[in-house]
N, C-alpha and C. Protein backbone atom coordinates (compact mmCIF):
# COMPACT_ATOMS: atom_id res chain seq x y z
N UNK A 1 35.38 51.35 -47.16
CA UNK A 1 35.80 49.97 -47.08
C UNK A 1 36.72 49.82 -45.88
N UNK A 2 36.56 48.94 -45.09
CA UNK A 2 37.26 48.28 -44.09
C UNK A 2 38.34 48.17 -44.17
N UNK A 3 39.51 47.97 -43.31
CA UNK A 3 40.89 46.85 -43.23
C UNK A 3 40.91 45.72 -43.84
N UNK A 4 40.06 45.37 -43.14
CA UNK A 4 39.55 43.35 -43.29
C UNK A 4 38.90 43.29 -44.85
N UNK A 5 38.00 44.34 -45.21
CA UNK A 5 37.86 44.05 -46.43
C UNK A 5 38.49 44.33 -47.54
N UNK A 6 39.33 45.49 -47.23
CA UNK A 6 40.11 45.49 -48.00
C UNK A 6 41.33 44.22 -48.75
N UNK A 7 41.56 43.57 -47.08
CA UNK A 7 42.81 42.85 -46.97
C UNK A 7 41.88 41.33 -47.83
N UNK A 8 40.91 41.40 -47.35
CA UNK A 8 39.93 40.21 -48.07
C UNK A 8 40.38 40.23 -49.74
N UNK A 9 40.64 41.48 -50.43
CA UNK A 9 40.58 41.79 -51.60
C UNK A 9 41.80 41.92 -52.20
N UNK A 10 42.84 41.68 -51.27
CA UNK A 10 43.62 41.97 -51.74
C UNK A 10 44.05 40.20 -52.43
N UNK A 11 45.02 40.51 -53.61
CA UNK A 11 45.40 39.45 -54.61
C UNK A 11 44.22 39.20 -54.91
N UNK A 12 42.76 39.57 -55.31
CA UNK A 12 41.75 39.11 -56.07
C UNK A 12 41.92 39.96 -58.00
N UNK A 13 42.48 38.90 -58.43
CA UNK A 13 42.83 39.52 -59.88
C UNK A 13 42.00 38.75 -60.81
N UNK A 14 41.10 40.23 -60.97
CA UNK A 14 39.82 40.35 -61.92
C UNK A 14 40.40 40.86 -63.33
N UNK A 15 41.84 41.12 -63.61
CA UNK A 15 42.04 41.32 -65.10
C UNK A 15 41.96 39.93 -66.02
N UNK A 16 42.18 38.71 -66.06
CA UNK A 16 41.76 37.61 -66.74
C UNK A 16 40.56 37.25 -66.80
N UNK A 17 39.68 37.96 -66.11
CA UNK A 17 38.41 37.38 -66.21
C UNK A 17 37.63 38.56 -67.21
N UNK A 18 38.24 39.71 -66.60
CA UNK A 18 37.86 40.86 -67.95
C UNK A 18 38.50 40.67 -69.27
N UNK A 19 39.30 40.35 -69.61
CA UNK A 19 39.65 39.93 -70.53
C UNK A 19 39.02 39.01 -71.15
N UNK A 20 38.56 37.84 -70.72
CA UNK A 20 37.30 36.60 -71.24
C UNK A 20 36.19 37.65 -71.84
N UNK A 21 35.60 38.12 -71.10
CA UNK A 21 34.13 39.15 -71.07
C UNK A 21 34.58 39.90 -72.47
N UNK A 22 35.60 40.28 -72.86
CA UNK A 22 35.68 41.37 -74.10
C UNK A 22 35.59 40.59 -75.52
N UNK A 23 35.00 39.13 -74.80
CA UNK A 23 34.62 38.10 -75.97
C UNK A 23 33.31 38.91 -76.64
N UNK A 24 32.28 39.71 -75.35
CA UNK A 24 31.42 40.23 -75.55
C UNK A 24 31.50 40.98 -76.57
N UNK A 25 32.17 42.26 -76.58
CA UNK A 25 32.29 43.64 -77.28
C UNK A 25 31.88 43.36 -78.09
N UNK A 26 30.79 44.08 -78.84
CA UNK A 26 30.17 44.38 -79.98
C UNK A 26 28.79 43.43 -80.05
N UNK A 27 28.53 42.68 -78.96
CA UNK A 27 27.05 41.69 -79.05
C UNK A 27 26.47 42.95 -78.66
N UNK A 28 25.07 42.76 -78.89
CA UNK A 28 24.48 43.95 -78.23
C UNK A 28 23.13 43.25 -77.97
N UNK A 29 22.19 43.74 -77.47
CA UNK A 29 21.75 43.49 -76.06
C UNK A 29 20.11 43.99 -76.57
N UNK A 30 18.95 43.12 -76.77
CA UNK A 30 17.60 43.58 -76.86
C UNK A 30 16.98 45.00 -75.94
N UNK A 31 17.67 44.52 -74.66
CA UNK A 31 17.68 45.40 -73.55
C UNK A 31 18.39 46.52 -73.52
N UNK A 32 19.16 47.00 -74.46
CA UNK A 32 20.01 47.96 -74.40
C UNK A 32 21.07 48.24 -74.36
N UNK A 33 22.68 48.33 -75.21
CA UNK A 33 23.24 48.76 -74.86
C UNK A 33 23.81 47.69 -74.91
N UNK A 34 25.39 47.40 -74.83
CA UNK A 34 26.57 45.99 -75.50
C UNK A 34 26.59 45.05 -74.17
N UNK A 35 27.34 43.63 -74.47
CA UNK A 35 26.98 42.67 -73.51
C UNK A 35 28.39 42.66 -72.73
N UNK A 36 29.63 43.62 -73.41
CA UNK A 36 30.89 43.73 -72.13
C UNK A 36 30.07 44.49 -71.66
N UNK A 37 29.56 45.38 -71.65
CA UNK A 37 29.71 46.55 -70.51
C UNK A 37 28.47 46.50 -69.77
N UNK A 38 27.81 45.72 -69.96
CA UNK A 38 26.55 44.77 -68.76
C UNK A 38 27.45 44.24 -67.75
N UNK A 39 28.66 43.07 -68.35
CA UNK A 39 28.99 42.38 -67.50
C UNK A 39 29.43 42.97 -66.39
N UNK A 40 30.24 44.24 -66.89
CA UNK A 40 30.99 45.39 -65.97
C UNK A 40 29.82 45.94 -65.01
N UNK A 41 29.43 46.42 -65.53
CA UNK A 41 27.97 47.42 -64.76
C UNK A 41 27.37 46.00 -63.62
N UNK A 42 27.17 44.71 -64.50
CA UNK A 42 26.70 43.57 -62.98
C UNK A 42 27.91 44.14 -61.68
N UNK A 43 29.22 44.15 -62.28
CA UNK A 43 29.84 43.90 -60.92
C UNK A 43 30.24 45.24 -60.29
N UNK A 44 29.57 46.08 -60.87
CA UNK A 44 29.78 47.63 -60.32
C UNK A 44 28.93 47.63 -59.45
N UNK A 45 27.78 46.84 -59.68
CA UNK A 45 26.47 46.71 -58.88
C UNK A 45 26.69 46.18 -57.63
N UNK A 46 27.59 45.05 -57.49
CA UNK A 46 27.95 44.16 -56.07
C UNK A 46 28.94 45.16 -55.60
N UNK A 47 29.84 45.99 -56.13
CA UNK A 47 30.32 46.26 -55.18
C UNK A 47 29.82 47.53 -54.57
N UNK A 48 28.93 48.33 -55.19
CA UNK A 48 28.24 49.40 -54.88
C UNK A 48 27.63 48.90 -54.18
N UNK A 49 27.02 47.87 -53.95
CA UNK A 49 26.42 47.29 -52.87
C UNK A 49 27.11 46.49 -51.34
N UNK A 50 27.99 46.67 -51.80
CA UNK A 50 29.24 46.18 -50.40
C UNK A 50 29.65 44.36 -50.78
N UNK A 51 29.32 43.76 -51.81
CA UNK A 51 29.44 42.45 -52.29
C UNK A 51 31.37 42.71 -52.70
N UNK A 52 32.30 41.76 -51.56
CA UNK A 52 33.20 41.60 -52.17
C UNK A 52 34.19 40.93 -52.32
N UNK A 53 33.22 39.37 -52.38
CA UNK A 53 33.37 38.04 -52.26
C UNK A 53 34.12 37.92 -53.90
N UNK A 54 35.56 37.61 -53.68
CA UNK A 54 35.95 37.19 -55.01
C UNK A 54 35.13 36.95 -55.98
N UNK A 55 34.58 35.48 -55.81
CA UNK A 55 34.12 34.47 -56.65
C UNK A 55 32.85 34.97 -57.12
N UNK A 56 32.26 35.76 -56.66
CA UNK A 56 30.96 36.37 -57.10
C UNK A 56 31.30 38.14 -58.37
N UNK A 57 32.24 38.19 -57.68
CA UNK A 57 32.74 39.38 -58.52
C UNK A 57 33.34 38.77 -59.58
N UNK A 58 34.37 38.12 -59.67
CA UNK A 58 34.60 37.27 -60.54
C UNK A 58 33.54 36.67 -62.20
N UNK A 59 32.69 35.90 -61.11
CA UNK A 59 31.24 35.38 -61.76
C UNK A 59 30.78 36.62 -62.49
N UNK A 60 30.39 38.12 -62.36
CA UNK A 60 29.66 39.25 -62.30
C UNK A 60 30.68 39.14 -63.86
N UNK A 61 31.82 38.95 -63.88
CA UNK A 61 32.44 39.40 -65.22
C UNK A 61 32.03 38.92 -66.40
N UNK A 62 31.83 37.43 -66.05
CA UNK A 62 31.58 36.74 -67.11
C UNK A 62 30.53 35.80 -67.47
N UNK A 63 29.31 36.34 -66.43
CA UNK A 63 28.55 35.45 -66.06
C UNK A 63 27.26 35.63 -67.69
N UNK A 64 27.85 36.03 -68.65
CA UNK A 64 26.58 35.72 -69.73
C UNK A 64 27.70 34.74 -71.11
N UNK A 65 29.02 35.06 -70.26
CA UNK A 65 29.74 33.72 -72.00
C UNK A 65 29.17 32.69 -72.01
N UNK A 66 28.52 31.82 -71.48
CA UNK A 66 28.34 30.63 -71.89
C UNK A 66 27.14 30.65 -72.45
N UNK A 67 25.84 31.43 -72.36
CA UNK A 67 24.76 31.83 -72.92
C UNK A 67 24.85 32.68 -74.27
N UNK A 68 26.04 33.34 -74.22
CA UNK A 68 25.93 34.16 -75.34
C UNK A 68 26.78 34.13 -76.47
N UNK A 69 28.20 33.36 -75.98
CA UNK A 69 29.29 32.70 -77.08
C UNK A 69 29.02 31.21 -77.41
N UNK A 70 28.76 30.92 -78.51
CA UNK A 70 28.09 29.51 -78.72
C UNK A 70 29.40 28.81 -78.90
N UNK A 71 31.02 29.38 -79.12
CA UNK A 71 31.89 28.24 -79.21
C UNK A 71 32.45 28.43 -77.82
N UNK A 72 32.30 29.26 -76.87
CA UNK A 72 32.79 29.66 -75.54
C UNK A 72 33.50 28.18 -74.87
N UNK A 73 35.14 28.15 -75.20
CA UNK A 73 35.83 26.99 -74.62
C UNK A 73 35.79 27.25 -72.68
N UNK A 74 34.82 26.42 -71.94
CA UNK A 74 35.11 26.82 -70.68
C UNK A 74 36.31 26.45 -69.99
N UNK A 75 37.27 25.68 -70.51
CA UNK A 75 38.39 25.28 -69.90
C UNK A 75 39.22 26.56 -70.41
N UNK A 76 39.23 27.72 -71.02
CA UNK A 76 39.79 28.58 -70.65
C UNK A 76 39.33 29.57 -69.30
N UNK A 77 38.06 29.49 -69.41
CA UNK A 77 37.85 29.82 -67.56
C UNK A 77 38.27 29.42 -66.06
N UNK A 78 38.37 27.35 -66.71
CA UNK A 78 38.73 26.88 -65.62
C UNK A 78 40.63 27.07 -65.13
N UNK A 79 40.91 27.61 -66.28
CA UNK A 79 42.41 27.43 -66.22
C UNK A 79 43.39 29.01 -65.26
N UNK A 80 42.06 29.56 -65.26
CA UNK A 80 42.80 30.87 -65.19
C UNK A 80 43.26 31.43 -63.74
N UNK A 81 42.66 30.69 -62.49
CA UNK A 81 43.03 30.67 -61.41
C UNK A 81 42.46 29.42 -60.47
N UNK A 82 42.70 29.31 -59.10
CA UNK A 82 42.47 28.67 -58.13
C UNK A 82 41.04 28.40 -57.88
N UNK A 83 40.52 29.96 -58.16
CA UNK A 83 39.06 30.40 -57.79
C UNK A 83 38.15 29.83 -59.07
N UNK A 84 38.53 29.12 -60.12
CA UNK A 84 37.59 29.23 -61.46
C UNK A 84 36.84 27.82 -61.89
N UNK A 85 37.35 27.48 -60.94
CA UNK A 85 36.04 25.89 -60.46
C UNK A 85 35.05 27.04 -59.99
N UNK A 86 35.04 27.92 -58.76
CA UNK A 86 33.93 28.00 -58.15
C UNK A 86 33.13 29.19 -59.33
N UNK A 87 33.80 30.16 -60.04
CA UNK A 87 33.50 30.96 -60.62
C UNK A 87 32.34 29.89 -61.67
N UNK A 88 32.95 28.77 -62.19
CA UNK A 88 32.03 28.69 -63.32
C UNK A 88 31.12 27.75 -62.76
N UNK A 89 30.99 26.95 -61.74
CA UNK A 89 29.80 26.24 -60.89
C UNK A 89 28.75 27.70 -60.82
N UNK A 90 29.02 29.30 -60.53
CA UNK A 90 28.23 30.09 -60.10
C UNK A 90 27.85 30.46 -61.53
N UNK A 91 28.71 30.58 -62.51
CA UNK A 91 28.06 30.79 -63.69
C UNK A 91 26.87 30.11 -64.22
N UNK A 92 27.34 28.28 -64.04
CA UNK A 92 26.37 27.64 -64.76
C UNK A 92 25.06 27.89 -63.80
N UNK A 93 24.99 28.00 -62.75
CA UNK A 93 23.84 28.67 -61.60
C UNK A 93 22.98 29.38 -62.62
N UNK A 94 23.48 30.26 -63.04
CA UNK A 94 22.89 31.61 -63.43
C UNK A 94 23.12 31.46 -65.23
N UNK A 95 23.25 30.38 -65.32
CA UNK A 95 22.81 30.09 -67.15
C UNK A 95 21.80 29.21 -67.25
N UNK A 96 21.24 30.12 -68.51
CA UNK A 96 19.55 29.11 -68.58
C UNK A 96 20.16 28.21 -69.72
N UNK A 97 19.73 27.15 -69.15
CA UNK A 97 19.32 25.69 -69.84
C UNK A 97 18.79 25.58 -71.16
N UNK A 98 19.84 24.88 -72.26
CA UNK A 98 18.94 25.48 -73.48
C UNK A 98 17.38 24.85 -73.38
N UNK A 99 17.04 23.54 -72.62
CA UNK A 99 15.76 23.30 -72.64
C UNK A 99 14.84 24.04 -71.69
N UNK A 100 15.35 24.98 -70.69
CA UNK A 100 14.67 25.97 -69.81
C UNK A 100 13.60 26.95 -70.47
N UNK A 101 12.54 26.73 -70.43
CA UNK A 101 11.89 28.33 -70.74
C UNK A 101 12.58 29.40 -69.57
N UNK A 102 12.10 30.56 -69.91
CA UNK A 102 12.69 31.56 -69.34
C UNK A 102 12.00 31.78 -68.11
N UNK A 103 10.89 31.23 -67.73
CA UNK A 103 9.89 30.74 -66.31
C UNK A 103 10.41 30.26 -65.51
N UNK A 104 10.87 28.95 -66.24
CA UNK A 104 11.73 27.77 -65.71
C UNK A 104 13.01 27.82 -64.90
N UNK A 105 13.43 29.06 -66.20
CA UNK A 105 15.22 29.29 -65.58
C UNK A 105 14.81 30.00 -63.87
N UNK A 106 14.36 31.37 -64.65
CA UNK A 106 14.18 32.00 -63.11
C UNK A 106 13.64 31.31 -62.20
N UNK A 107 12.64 30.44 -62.19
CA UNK A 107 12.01 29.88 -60.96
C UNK A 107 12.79 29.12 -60.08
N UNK A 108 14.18 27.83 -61.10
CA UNK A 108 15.14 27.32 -60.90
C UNK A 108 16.33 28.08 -59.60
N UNK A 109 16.27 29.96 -60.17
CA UNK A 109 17.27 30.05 -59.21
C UNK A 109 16.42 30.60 -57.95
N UNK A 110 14.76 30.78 -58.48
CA UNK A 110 14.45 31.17 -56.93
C UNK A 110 14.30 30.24 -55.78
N UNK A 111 14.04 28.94 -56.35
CA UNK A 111 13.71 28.09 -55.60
C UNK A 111 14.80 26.88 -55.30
N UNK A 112 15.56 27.12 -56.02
CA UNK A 112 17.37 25.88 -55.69
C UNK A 112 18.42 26.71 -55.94
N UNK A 113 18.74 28.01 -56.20
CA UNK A 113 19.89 28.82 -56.27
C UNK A 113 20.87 28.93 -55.32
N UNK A 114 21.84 29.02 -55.08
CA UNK A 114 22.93 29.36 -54.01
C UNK A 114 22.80 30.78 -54.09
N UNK A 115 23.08 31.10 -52.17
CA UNK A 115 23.02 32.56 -51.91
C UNK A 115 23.49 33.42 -53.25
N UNK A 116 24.54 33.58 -53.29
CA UNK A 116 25.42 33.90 -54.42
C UNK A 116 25.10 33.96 -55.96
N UNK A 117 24.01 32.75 -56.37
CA UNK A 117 23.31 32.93 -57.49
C UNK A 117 22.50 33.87 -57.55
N UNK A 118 21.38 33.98 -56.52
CA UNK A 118 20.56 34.79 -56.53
C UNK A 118 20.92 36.44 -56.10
N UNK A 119 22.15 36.36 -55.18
CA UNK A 119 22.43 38.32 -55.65
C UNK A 119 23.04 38.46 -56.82
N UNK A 120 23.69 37.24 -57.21
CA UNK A 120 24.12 37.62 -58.67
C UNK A 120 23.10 37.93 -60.05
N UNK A 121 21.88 37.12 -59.79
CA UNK A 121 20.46 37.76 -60.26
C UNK A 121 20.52 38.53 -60.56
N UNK A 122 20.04 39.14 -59.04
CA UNK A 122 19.53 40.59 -58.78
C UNK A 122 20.46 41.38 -59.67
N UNK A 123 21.33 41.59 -58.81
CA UNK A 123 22.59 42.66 -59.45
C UNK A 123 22.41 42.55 -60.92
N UNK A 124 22.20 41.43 -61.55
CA UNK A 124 22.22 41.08 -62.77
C UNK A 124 20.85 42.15 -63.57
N UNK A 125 20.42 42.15 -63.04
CA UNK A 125 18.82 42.21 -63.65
C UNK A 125 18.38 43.86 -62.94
N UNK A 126 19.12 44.36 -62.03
CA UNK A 126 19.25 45.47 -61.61
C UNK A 126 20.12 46.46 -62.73
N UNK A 127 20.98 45.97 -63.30
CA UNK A 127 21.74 46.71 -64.61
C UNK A 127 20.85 46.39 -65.73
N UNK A 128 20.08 45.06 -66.07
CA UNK A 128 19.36 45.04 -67.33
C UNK A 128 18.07 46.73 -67.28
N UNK A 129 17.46 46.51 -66.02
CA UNK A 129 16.06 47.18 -65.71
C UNK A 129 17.01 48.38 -66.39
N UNK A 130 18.06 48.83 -65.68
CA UNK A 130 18.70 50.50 -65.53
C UNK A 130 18.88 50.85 -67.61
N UNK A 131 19.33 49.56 -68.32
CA UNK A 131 19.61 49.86 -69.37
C UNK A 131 18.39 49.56 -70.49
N UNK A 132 16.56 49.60 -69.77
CA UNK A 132 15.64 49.77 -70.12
C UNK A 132 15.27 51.27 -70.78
N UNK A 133 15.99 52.10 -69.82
CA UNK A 133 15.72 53.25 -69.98
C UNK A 133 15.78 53.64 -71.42
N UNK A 134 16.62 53.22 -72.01
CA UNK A 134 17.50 53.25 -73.31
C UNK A 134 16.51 52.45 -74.51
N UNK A 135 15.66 51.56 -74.06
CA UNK A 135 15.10 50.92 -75.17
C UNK A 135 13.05 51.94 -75.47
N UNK A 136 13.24 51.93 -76.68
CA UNK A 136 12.04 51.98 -76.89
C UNK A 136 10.42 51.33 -77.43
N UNK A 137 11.02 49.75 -76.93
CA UNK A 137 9.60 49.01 -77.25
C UNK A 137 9.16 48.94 -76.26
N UNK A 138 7.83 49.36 -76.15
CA UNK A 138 7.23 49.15 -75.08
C UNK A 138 6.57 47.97 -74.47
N UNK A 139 6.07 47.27 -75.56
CA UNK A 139 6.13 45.88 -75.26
C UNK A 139 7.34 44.67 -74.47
N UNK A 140 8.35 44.97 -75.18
CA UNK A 140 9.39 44.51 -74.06
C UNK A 140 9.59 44.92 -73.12
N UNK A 141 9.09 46.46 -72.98
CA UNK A 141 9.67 46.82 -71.28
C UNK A 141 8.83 46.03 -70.44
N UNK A 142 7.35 45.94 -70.51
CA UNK A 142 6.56 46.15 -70.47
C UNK A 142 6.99 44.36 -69.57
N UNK A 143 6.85 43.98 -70.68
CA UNK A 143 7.20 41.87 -70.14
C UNK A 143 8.18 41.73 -69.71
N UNK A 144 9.10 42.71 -69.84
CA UNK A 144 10.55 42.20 -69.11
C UNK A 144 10.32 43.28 -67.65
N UNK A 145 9.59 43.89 -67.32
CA UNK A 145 9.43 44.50 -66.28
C UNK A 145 8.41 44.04 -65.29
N UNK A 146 7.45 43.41 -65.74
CA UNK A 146 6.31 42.12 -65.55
C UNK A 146 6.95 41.10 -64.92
N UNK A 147 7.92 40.48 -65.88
CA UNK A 147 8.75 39.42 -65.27
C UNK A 147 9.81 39.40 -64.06
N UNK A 148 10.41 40.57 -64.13
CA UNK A 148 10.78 41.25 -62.87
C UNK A 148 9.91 41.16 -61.51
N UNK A 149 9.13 41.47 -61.87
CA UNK A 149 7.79 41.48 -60.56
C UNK A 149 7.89 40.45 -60.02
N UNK A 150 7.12 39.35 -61.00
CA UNK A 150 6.84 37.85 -60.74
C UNK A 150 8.13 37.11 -60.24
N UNK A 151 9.36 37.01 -60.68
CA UNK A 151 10.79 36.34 -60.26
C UNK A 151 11.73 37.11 -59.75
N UNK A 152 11.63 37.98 -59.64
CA UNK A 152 13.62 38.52 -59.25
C UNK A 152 12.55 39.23 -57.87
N UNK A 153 12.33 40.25 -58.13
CA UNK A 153 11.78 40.53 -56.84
C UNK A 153 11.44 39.94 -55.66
N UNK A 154 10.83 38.72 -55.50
CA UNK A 154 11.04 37.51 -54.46
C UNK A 154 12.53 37.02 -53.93
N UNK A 155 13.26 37.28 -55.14
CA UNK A 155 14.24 36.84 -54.69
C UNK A 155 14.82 37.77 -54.42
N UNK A 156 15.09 39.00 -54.70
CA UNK A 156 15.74 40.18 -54.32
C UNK A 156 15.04 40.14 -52.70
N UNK A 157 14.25 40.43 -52.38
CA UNK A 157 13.83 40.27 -50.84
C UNK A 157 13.67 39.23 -50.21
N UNK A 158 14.47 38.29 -50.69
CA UNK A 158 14.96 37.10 -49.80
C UNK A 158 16.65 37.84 -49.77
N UNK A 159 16.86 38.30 -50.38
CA UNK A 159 18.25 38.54 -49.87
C UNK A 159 19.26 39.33 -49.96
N UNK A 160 18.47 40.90 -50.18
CA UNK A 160 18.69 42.25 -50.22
C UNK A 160 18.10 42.87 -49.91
N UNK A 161 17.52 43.86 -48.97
CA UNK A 161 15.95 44.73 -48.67
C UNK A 161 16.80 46.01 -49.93
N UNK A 162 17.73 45.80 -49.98
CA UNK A 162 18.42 47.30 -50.46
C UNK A 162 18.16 47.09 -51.69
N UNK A 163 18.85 45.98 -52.35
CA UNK A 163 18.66 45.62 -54.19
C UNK A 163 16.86 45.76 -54.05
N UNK A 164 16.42 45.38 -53.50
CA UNK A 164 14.92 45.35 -53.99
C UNK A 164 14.45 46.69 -53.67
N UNK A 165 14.91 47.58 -53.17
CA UNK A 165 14.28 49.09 -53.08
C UNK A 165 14.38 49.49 -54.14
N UNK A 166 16.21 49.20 -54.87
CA UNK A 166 16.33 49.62 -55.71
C UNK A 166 15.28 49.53 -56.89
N UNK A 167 15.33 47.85 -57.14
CA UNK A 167 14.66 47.25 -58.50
C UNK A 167 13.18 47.75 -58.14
N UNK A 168 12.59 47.65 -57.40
CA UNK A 168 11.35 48.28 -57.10
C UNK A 168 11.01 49.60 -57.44
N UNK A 169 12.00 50.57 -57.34
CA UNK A 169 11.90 52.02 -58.10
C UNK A 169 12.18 52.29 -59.31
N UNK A 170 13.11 50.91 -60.05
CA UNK A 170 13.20 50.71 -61.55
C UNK A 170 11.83 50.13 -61.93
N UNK A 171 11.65 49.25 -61.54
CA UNK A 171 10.19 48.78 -61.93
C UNK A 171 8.83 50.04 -61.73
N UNK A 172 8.89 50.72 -61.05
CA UNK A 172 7.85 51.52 -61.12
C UNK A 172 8.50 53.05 -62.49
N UNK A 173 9.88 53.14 -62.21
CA UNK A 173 9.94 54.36 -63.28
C UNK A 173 9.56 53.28 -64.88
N UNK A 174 9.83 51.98 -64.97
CA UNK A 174 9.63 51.50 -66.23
C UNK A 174 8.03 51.57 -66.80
N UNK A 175 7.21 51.35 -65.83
CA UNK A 175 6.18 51.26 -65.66
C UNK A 175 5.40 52.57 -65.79
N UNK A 176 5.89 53.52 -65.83
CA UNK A 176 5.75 55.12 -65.74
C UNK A 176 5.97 55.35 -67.40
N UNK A 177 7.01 55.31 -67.28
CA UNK A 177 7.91 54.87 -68.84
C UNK A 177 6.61 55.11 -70.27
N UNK A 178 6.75 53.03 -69.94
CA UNK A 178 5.28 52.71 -70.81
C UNK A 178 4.07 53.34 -71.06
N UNK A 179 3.79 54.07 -69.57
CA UNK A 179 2.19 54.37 -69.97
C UNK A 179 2.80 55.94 -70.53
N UNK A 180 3.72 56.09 -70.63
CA UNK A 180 3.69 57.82 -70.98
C UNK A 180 4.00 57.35 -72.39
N UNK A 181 4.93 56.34 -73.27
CA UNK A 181 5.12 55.55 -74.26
C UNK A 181 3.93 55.41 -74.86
N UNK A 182 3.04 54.94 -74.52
CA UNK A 182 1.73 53.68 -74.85
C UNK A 182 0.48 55.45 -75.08
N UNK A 183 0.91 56.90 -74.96
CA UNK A 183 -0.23 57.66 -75.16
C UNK A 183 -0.48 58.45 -75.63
């Protein structure tokens, strides 16, 4: 890490926003594995990837409460810093619509998303694929790795060659996965 990025980072205080996220602890996850420690693993993902834009790291913490806590008060989000207008504009980005099919949602951020929505995607969906490993229906890998193909991947190479190498080698070990699963 840089000077400049460092100094970029400095006063970015991600403990109130982890703290929201431990609303998660104990949901657990079709895909594998609890819904805090997704949120964590999203933003391990941006910065393993050199992402270290506050507001997106920020977003990475808590970007499944409003989808996944049905009394989730967002004016405790908005209250918690300077940055938490923009944090939850990027959230609602990246929350599906209860009238959205799940087509709908993704197509929504491939085709009207802000930069920022869509690596938050990726990254997003780059920790779901990784915590595939862990599940054993093959049928879900199977459609949720399908669906990968068809939506995130377009968008991952609109605006990562790197996230999409990645998700591209998750998608083929999932795919490996199944047929050794499925025989």
């Amino acid at each position: 890490m840089t000077r400049m990025e460092m100094l970029q980072l400095k006063g970015t205080h991600l403990a109130p926003y982890i703290q929201l996220a431990t609303a998660l602890i104990g949901k657990s996850r079709e895909g594998g594995g609890n819904m805090f420690r997704h949120q964590i693993d999203t933003m391990a993902i941006l910065i393993d990837y050199g992402y270290i834009d506050s507001v997106l790291l920020k977003a990475s913490i808590v970007h499944d409460l409003i989808e996944d806590i049905p009394d989730f008060n967002h004016n405790t989000l908005m209250a918690i810093d300077y940055e938490s207008p923009q944090v939850y504009g990027l959230v609602l980005e990246v929350t599906r619509h209860p009238d959205e099919t799940k087509p709908e949602f993704l197509t929504r951020i491939r085709e009207r998303g802000s930069y920022q929505a869509k690596i938050l995607k990726v990254a997003d969906r780059i920790s779901n694929m990784i915590s595939l490993g862990f599940v054993n229906k093959s049928e879900f890998i199977s459609r949720y790795t399908e669906e990968t193909v068809q939506y995130i991947l377009p968008i991952a190479e609109e605006v990562d060659r790197d996230m999409l190498t990645e998700l591209t080698d998750l998608v083929e070990s999932r795919r490996q996965y199944v047929s050794i699963f499925n025989k």
